[in-house]
Protein backbone atom coordinates (compact mmCIF):
# COMPACT_ATOMS: atom_id res chain seq x y z
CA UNK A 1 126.30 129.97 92.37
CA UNK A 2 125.60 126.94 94.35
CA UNK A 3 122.53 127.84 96.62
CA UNK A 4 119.71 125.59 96.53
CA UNK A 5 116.25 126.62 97.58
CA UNK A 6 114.20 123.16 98.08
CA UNK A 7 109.92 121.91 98.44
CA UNK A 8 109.39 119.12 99.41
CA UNK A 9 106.28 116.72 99.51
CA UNK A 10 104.39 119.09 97.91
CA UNK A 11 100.45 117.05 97.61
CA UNK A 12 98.15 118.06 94.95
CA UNK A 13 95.29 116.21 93.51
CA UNK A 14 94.95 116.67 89.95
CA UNK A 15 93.22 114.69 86.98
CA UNK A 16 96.36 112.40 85.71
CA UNK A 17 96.59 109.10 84.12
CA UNK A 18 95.87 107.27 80.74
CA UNK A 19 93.40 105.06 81.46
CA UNK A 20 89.37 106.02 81.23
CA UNK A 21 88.62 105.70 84.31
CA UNK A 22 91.77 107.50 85.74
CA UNK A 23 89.98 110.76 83.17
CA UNK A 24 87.63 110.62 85.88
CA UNK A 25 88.56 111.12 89.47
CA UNK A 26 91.53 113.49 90.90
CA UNK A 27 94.44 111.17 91.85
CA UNK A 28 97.09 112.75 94.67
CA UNK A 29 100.60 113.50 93.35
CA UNK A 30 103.66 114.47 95.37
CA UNK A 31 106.17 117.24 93.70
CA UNK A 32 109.43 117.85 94.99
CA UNK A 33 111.43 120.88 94.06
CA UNK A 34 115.05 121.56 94.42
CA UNK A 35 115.76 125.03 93.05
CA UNK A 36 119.23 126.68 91.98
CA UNK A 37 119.42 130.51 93.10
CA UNK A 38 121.28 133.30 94.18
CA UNK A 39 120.57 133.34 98.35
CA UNK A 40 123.75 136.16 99.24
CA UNK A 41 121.61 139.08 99.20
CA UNK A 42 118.28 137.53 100.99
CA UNK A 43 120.85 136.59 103.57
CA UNK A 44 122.35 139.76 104.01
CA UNK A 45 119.35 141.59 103.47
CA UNK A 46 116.61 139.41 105.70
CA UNK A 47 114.06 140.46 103.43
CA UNK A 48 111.49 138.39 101.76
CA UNK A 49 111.85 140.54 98.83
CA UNK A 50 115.01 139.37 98.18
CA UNK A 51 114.69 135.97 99.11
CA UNK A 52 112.54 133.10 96.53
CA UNK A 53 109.31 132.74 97.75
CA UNK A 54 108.65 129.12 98.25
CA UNK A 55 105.10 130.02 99.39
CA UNK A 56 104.49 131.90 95.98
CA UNK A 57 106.23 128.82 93.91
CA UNK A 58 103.96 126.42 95.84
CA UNK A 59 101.04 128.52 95.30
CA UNK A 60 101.48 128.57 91.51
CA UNK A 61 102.59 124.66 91.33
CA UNK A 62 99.42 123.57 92.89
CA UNK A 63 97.56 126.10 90.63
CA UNK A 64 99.02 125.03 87.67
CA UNK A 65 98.68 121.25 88.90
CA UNK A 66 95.09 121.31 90.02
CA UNK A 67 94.37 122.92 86.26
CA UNK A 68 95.60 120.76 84.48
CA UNK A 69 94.75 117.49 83.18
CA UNK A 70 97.50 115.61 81.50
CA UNK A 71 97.86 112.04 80.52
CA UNK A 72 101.61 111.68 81.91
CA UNK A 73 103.51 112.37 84.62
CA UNK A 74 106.48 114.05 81.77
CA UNK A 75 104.58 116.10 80.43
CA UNK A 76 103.41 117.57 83.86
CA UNK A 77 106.67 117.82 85.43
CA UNK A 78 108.05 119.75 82.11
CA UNK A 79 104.94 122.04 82.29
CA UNK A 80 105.95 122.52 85.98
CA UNK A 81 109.82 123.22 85.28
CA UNK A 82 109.40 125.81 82.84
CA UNK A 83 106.57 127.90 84.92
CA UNK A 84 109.55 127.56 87.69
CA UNK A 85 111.81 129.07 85.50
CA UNK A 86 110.05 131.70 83.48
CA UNK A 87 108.35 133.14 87.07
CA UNK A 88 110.98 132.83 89.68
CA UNK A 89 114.65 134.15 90.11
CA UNK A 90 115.71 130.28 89.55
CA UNK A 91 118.56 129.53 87.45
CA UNK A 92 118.09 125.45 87.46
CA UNK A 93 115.21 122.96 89.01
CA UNK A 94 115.62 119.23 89.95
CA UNK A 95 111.72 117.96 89.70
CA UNK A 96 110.31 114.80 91.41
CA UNK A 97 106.86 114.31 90.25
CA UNK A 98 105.59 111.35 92.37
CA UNK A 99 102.47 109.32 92.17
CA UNK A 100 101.80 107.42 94.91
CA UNK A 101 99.54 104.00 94.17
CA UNK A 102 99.65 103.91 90.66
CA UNK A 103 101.48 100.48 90.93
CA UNK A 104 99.89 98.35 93.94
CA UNK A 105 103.61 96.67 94.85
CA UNK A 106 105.02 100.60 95.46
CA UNK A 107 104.99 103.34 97.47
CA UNK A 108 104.86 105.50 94.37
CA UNK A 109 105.81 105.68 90.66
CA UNK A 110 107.28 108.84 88.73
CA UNK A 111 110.06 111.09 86.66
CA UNK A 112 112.78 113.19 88.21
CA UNK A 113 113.33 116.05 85.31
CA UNK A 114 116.49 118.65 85.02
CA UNK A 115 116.35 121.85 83.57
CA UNK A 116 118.54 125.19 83.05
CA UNK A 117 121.18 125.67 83.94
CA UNK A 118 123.98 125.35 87.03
């Protein structure tokens, strides 16, 4: 199965970062989501019930994201993949875990992680 259910620019502010004063503050990050699934019967149904609730995935990524407070980026995004996995009818995720700012001469810094599988 081929069908891809996608988030994208997904904002969350969340403690992140290695340095003391980053412990601190909340710091925005940007998650993208691109989700492997099985779409036929949410098609021929119309029903939500059948269909991946990206409002229920986003609900429990910023949840999970606003909780916790991680060092890196990596160890986020894996945190975030396998919550994806374990809760949702999702066979595979493609994660972009963005932070915008943390290097002055770019838009934004981050990891692009792969997991289960196609």
């Amino acid at each position: 199965m081929s069908d891809r259910v996608f988030i994208k620019g997904l904002t969350v502010e969340t403690v992140i970062g290695v340095y003391d004063w980053e412990r601190n503050i909340t710091q925005p990050l940007v998650i993208d989501l691109d989700m492997t699934c099985d779409t036929t019967k949410a098609a021929a149904t119309d029903s939500i019930d059948d269909a991946l609730d990206y409002a229920a995935i986003s609900s429990r990524v910023i949840e999970v994201s606003q909780a916790s407070a991680h060092q890196l980026i990596e160890t986020l995004a894996e945190q975030l993949a396998a919550l994806v996995l374990a809760e949702f009818q999702v066979t595979h995720v493609r994660l972009t875990v963005t932070k915008p700012g943390a290097v002055a001469q770019a838009a934004g810094v981050g990891v692009v992680i792969e997991r289960g599988s196609l």
